[in-house]
Protein backbone atom coordinates (compact mmCIF):
# COMPACT_ATOMS: atom_id res chain seq x y z
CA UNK A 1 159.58 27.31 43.99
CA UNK A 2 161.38 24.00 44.94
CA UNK A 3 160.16 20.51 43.92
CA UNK A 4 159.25 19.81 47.30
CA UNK A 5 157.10 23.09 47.48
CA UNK A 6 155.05 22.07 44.67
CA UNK A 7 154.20 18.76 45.59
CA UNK A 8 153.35 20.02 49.21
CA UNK A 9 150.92 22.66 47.82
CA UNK A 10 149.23 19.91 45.40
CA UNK A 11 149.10 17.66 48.21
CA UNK A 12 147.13 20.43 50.38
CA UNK A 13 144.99 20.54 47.74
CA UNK A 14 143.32 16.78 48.09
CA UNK A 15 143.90 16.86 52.07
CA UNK A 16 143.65 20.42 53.35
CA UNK A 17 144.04 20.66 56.93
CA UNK A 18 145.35 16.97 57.45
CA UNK A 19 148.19 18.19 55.67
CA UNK A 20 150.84 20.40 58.22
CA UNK A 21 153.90 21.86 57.60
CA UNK A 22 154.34 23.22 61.47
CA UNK A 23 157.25 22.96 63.48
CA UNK A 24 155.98 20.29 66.37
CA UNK A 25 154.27 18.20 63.85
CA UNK A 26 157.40 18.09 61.85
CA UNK A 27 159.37 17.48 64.72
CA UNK A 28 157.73 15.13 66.52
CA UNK A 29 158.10 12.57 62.78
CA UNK A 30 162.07 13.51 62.41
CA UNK A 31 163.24 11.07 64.77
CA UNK A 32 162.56 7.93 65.95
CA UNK A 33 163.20 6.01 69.30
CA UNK A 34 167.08 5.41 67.50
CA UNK A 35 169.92 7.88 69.07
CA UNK A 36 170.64 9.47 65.55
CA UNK A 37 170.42 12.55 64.35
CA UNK A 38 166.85 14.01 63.96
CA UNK A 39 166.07 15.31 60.33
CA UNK A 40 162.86 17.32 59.35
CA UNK A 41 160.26 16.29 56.88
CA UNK A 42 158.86 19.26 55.11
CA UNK A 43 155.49 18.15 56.03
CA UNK A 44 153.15 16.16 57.57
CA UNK A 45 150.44 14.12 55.32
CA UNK A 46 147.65 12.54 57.30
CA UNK A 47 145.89 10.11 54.60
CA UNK A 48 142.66 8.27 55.39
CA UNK A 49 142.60 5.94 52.49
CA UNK A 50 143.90 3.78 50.34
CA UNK A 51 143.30 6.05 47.72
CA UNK A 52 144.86 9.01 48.91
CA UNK A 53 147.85 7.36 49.53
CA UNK A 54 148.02 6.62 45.87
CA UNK A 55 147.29 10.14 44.91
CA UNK A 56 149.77 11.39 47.39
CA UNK A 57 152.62 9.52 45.57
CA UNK A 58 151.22 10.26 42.34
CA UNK A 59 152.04 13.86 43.35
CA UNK A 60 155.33 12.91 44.46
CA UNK A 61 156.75 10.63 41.63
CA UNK A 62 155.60 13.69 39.23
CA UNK A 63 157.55 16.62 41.02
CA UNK A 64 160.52 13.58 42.59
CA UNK A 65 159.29 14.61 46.21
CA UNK A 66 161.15 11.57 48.95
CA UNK A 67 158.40 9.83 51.03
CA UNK A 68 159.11 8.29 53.98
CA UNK A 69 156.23 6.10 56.07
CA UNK A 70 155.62 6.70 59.51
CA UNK A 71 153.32 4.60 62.10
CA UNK A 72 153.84 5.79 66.14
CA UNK A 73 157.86 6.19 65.74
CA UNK A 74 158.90 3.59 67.54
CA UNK A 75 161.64 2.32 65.68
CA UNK A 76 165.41 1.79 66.69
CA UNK A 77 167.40 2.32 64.24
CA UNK A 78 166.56 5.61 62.58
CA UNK A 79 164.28 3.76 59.73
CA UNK A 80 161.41 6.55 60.10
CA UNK A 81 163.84 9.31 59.86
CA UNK A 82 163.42 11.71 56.71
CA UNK A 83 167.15 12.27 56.01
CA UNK A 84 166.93 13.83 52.36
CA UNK A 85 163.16 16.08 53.79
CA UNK A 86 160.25 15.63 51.68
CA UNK A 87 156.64 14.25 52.92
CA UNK A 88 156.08 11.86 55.92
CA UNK A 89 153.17 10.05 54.93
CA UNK A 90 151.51 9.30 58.98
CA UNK A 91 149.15 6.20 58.74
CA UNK A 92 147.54 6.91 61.99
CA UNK A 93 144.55 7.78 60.96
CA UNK A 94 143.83 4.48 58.81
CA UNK A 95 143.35 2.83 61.98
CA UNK A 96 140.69 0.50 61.13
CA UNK A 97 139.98 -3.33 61.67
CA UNK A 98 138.16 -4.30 59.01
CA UNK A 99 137.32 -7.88 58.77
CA UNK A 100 138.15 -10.16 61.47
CA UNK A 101 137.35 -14.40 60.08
CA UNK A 102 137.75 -16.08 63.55
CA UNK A 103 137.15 -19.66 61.98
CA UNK A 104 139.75 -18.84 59.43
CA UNK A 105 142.23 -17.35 62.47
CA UNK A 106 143.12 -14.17 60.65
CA UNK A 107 142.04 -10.60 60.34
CA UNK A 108 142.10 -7.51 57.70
CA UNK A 109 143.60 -4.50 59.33
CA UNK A 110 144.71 -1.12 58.38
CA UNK A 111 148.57 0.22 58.67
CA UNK A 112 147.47 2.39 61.52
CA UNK A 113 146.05 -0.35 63.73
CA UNK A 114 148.51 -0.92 66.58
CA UNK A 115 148.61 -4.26 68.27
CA UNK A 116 147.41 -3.65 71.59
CA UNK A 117 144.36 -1.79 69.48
CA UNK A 118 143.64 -5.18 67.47
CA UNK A 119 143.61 -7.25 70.60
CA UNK A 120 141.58 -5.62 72.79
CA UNK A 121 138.64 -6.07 69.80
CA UNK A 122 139.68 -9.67 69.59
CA UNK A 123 139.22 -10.18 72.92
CA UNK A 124 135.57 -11.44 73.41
CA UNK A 125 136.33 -14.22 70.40
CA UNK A 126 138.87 -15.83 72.00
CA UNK A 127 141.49 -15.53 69.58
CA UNK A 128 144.78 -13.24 69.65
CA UNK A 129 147.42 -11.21 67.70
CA UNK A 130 150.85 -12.68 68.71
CA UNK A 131 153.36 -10.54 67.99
CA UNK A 132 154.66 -8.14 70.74
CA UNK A 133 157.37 -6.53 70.13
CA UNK A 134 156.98 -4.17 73.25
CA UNK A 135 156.26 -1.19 72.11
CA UNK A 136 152.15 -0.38 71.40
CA UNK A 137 153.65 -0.46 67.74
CA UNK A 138 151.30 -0.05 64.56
CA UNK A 139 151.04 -3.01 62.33
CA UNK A 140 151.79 -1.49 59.13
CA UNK A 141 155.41 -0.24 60.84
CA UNK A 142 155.28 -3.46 62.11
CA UNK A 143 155.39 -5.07 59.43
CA UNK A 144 157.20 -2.57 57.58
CA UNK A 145 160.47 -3.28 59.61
CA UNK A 146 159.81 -7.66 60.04
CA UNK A 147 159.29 -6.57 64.08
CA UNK A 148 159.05 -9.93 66.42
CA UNK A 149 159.38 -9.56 70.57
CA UNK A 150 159.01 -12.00 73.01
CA UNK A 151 156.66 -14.44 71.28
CA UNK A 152 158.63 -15.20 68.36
CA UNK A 153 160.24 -18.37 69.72
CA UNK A 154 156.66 -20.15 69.35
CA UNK A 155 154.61 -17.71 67.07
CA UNK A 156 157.32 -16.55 64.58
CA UNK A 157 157.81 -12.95 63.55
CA UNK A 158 155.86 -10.77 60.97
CA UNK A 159 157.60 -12.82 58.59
CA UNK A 160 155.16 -15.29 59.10
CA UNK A 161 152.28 -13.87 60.91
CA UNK A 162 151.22 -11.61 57.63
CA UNK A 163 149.16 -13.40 54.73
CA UNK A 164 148.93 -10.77 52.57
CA UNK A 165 149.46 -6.93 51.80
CA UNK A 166 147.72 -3.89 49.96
CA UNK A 167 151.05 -1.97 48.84
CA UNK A 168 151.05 1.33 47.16
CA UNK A 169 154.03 1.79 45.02
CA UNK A 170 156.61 4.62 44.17
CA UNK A 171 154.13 5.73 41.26
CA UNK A 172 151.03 5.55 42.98
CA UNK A 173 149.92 1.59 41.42
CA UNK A 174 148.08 0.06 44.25
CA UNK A 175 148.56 -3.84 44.19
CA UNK A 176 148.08 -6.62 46.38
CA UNK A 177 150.14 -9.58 47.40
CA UNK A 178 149.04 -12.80 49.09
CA UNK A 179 145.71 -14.62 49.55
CA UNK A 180 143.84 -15.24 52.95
CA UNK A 181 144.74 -18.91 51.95
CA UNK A 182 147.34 -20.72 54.09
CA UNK A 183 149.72 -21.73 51.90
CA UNK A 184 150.44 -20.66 47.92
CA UNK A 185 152.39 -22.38 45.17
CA UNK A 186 151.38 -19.29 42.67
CA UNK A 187 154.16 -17.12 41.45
CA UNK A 188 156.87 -14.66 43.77
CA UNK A 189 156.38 -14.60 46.90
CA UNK A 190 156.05 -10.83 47.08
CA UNK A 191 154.19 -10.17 50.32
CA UNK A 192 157.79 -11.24 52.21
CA UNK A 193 159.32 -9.05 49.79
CA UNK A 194 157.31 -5.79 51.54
CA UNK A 195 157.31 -7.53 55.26
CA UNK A 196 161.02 -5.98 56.01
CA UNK A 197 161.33 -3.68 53.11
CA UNK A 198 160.94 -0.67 56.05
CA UNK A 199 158.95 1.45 53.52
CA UNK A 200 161.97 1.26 50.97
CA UNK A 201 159.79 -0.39 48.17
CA UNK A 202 156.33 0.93 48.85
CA UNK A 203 153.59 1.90 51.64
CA UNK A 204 151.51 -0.83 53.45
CA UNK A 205 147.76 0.40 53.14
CA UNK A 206 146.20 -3.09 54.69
CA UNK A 207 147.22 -6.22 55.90
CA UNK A 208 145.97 -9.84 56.63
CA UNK A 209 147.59 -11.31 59.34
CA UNK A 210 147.09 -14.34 60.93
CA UNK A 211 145.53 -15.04 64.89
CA UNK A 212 145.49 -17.64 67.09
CA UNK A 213 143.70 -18.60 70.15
CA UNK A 214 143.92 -17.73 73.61
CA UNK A 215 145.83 -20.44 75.29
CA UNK A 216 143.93 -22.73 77.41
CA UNK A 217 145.98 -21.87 80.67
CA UNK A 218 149.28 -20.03 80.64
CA UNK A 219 151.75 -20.12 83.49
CA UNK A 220 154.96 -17.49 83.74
CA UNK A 221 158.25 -17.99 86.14
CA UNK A 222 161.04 -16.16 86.98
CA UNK A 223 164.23 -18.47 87.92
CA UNK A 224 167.73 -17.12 88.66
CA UNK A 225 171.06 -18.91 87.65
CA UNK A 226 174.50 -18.60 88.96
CA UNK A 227 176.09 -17.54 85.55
CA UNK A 228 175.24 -16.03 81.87
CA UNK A 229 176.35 -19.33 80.93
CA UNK A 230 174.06 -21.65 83.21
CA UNK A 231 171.24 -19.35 81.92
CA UNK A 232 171.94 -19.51 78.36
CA UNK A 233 172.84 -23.54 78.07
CA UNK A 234 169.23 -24.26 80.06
CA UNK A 235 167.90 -22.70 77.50
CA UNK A 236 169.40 -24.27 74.69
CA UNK A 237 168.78 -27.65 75.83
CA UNK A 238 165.29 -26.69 76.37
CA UNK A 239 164.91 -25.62 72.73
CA UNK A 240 166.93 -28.78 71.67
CA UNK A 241 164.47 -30.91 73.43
CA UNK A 242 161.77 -29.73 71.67
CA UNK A 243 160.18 -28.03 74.65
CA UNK A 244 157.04 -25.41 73.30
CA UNK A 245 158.04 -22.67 75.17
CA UNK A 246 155.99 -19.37 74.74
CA UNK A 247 158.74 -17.06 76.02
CA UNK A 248 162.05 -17.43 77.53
CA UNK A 249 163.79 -13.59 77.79
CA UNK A 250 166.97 -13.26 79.43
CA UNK A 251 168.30 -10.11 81.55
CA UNK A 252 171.54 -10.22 83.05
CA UNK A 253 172.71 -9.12 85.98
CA UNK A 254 173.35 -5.30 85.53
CA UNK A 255 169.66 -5.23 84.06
CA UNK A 256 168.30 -7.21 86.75
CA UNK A 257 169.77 -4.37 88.89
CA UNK A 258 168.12 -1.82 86.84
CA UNK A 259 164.95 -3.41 86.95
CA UNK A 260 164.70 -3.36 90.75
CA UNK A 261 165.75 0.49 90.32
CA UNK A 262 163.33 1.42 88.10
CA UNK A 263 160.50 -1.14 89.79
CA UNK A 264 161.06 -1.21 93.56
CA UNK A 265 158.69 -3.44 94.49
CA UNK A 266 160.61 -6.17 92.55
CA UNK A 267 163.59 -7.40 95.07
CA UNK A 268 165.15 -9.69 92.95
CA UNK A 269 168.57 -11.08 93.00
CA UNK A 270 170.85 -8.79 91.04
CA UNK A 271 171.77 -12.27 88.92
CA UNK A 272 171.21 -13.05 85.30
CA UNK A 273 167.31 -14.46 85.46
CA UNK A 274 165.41 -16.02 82.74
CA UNK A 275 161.92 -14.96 82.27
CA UNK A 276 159.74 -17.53 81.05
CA UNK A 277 156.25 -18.20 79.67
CA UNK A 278 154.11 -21.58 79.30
CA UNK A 279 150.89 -22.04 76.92
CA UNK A 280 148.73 -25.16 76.45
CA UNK A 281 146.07 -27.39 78.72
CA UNK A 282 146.47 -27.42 82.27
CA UNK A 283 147.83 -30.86 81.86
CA UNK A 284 150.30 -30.03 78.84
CA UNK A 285 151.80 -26.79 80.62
CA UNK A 286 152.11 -28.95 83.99
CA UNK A 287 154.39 -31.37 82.21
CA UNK A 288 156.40 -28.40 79.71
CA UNK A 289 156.80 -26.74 83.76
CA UNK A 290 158.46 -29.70 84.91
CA UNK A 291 160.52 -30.86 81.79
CA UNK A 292 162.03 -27.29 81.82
CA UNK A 293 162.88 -27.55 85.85
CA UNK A 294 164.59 -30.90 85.31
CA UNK A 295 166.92 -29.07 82.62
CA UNK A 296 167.31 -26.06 84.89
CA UNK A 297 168.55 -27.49 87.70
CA UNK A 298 171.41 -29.32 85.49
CA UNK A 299 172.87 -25.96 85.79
CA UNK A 300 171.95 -24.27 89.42
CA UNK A 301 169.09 -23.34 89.02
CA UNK A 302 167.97 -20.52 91.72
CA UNK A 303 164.46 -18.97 93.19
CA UNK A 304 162.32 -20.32 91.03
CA UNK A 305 158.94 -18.16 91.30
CA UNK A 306 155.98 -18.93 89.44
CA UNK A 307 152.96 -16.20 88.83
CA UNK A 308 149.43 -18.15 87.46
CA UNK A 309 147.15 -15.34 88.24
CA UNK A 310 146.65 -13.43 85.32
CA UNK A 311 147.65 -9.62 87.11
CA UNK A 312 150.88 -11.37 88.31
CA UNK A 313 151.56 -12.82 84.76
CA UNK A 314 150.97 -8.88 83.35
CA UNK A 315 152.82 -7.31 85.96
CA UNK A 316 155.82 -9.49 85.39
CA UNK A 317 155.93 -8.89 81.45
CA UNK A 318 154.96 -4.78 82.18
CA UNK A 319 158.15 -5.26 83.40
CA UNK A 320 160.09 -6.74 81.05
CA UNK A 321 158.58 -4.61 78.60
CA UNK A 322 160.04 -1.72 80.34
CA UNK A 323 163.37 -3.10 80.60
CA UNK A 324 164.74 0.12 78.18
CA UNK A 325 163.88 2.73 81.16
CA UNK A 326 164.96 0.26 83.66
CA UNK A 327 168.17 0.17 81.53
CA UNK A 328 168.63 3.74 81.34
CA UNK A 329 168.07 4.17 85.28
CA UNK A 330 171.21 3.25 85.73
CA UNK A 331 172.61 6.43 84.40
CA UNK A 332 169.97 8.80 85.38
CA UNK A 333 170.86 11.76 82.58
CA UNK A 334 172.40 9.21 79.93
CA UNK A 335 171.11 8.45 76.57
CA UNK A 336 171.03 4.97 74.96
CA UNK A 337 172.26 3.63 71.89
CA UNK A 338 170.97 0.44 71.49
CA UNK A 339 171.75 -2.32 69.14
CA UNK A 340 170.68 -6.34 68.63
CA UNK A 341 171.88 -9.06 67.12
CA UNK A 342 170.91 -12.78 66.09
CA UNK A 343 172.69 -16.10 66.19
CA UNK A 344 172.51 -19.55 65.72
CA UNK A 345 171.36 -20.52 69.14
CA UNK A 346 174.50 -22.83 69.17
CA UNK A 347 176.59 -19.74 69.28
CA UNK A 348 174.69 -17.72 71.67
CA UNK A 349 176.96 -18.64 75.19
CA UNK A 350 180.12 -17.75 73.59
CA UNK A 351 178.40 -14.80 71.28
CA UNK A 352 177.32 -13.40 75.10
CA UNK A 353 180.31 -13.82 76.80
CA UNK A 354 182.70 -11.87 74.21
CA UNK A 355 180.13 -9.38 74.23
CA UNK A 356 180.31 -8.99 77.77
CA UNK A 357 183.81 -9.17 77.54
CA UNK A 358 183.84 -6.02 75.27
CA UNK A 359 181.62 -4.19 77.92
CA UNK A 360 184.18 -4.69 80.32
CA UNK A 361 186.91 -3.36 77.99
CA UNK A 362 184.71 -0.06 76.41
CA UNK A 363 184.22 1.13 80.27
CA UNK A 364 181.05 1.31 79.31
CA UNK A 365 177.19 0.51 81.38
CA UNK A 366 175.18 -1.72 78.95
CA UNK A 367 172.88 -3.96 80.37
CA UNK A 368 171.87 -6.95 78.24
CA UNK A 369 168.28 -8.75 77.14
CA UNK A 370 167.32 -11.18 74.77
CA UNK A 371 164.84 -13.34 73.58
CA UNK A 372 167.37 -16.08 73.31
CA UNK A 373 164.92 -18.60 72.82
CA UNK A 374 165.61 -17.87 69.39
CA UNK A 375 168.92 -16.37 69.54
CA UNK A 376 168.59 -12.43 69.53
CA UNK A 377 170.02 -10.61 72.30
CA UNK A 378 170.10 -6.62 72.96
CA UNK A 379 172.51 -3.93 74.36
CA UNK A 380 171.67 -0.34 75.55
CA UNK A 381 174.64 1.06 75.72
CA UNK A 382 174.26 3.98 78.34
CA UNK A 383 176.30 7.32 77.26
CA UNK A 384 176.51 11.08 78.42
CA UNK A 385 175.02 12.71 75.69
CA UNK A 386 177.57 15.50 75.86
CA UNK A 387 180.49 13.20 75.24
CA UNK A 388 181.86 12.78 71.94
CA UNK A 389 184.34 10.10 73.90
CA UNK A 390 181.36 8.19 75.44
CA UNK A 391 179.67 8.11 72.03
CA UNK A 392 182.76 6.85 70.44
CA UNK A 393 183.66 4.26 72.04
CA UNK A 394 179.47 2.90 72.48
CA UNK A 395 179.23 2.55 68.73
CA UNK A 396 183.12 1.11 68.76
CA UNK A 397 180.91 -1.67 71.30
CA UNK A 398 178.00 -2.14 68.79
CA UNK A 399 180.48 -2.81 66.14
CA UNK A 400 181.92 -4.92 67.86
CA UNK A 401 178.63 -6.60 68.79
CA UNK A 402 178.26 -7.03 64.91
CA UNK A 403 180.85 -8.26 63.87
CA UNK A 404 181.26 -10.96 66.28
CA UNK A 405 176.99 -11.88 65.43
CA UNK A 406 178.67 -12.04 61.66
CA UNK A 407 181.80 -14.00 62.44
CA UNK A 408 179.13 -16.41 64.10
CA UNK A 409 176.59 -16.98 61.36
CA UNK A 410 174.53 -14.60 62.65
CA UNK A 411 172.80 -11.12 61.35
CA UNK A 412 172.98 -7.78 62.44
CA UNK A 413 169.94 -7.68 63.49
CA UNK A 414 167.14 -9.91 64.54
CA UNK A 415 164.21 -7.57 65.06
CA UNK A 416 165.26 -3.64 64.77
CA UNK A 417 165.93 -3.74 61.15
CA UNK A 418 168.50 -1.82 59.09
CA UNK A 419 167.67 2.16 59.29
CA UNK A 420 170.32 3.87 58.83
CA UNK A 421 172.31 2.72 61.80
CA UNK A 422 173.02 -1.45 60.27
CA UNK A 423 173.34 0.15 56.31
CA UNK A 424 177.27 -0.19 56.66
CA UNK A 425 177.00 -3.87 57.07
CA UNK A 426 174.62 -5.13 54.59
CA UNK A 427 177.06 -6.13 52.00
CA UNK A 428 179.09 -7.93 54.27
CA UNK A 429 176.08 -10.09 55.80
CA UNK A 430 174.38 -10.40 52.46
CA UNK A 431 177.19 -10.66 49.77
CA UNK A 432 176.43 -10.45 46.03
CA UNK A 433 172.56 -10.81 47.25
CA UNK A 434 173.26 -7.09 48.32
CA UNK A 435 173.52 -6.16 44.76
CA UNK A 436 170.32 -7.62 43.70
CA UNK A 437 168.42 -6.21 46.39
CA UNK A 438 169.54 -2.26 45.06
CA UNK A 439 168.10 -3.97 41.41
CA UNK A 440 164.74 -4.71 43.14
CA UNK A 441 165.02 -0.87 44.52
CA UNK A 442 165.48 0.61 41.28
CA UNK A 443 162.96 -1.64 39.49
CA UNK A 444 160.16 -0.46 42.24
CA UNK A 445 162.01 2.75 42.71
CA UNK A 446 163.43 4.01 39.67
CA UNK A 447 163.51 7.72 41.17
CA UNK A 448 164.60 6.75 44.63
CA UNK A 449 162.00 8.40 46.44
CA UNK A 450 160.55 5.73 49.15
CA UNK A 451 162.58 6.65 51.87
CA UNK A 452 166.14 7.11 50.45
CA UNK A 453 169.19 6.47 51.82
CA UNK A 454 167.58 3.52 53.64
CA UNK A 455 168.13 -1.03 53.45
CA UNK A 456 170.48 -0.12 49.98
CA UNK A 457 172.50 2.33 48.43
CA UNK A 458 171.28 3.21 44.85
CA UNK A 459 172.51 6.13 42.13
């Protein structure tokens, strides 16, 4: 009887039938939404507590079972993926909200909640959960892998949207970081230890994360712009300016084309287009509108459409936040390998343009997206999945991609975290700080089990 055996039979034993071991459940939690190779757990936990949880790796720490946390799958870079087997501990059934303070703006939530779940209850008060990173993506994994979207230029990332966390550790200790109190001067800041840790150091069991309210009146646009360039320097002098922009997403001009594939009713100008979002009083959006037009038409500004009505405004970002399958309708058949990366927003015209330089040079279709506001920018780099040539010479692109974000003073990535597909350059972005992150590991860790081979390398 292996290790793994015995832990999975103990485990039955507390959770009975929410404990599987068949083939679809296993499959459908060895991959994520990442194109790398799919890896099976041995089985399937389904906790409903805070308390199980603990048990659960209790059971594993004693017979040195790997645990890997899983929320909906959504990830991109292979994070949820159990490489070495073991138990995937599936936090979908602690799924519920269970405090919401609406005059202290912030609300205590389970790892299972997902964000469109959480909003839809907040949406007689008033208030809202900002963070959108497209997918209907659980909070826990959310915060598990630091996730942002198309907010983050005015509502920050997970980073700062979470409070506080209830973590259960390697060894089954259950502790909690943070207070519902804005600010702290009292000891580590160990709750932004966990936000990013992608399930490395411990499992999320709750979080308090912080809401705000429902703007006033919110206006959306579409503009189009004769070059990458135009696009990208309107938006920098926006920022510069100090304009409160909600959202500005760029799409150039190969996923504009996609987009009008994949959404006929669209018929927009196959051109790179900036997508853009203003909150605040009627009066204050009004003036952020016509501050931003000023700036645009410094650099050719073109078809400027506005949407105001609230299914235009949702229709619009549906859109955008199925720019992935409008990407990959370009190459009916392909597969994408995507990749982002973040720079100074300085560095983001010429960080573009080599990068679209590259794409000419690899042969390769990969439209491009970004929340630039804030200086991240995707690729999905479309490939025949029966290509070993194709496959080749995409990643040969997303190296490329990184490097150039690094020789910038940029990361890796911005918002899909490290997996196992951004491992190889940790060292290089994060220097001797590398080292004292695998210390941390092995402190909270000592028997590498919380999803090995994963953020560091440890022995």
């Amino acid at each position: 009887m292996s290790d793994n055996t015995a832990a999975i039979e103990e485990i039955r034993e507390l959770l009975g039938d929410r404990l599987s071991t068949g083939s679809s459940i296993r499959e459908i939690h060895s991959r994520d939404e990442a194109y790398s190779t799919p890896s099976l757990p041995d089985a399937v936990a389904f906790p409903e507590t805070t308390e199980e949880v603990s048990q659960i790796m209790r059971i594993c720490t004693k017979h040195k079972c790997p645990v890997v946390p899983y929320g909906v799958g959504t990830s991109l870079e292979g994070h949820i993926v159990p490489i070495h087997g073991g138990i995937s501990i599936d936090t979908s059934r602690m799924n519920q909200i269970l405090e919401v303070h609406a005059e202290d703006l912030d609300a205590v939530v389970q790892p299972g909640v997902t964000r469109e779940q959480l909003n839809e209850d907040l949406r007689a008060t008033g208030l809202m959960f900002t963070v959108d990173p497209g997918a209907n993506a659980t909070l826990g994994g959310m915060a598990a892998t630091r996730a942002s979207g198309t907010n983050a230029v005015r509502y920050g990332t997970m980073r700062e949207n979470v409070l506080a966390l209830e973590v259960v550790l390697a060894d089954g200790t259950v502790i909690e970081t943070g207070t519902r109190a804005r600010k702290s001067s009292a000891g580590y800041d160990l709750t932004h230890l966990f936000v990013g840790s992608e399930g490395t150091l411990g499992i999320i069991t709750k979080l308090t994360v912080r809401l705000y309210g429902q703007p006033e009146h919110i206006a959306a646009a579409t503009c189009a712009f004769p070059t990458i360039d135009d696009a990208v320097n309107t938006v920098i002098l926006a920022i510069q300016t100090g304009l409160p922009m909600a959202r500005i997403e760029l799409l150039d001009e190969l996923q504009m084309k996609g987009m009008n594939t994949y959404n006929p009713d669209m018929n927009m100008a196959e051109k790179p287009y900036l997508f853009l979002e203003f909150h605040g009083s009627p009066a204050g959006v009004e003036e952020q509108v016509a501050s931003f037009r000023d700036i645009a038409e410094e650099f050719g500004v073109q078809d400027f459409e506005w949407a105001s009505k609230t299914e235009d405004r949702n229709r619009l970002w549906a859109a955008r936040h199925s720019a992935y399958y409008a990407g990959k309708s370009l190459r009916p058949g392909a597969e994408g390998v995507v990749t982002d990366v973040c720079v100074p927003i300085s560095e983001l015209a010429e960080c573009i343009r080599g990068t679209q330089e590259d794409i000419a040079a690899s042969g390769l279709i990969a439209p491009l997206v970004g929340h630039v506001g804030d200086g991240n920018f995707h690729l999905l780099i479309l490939v025949d999945p029966e290509s070993d040539d194709e496959l080749k010479r995409a990643k040969e692109l997303a190296h490329n991609v990184c490097r150039r974000a690094l020789a910038s003073g940029g990361t890796v990535t911005g918002e899909h975290g490290v997996g196992t597909g951004k491992m190889r350059y940790m060292e290089e972005e994060h220097g001797p700080a590398y080292a004292v992150m695998a210390q941390l590991k092995k402190s909270l860790d000592p028997n590498n089990l919380m999803n090995p081979g994963k953020m560091v390398q440890v022995n």
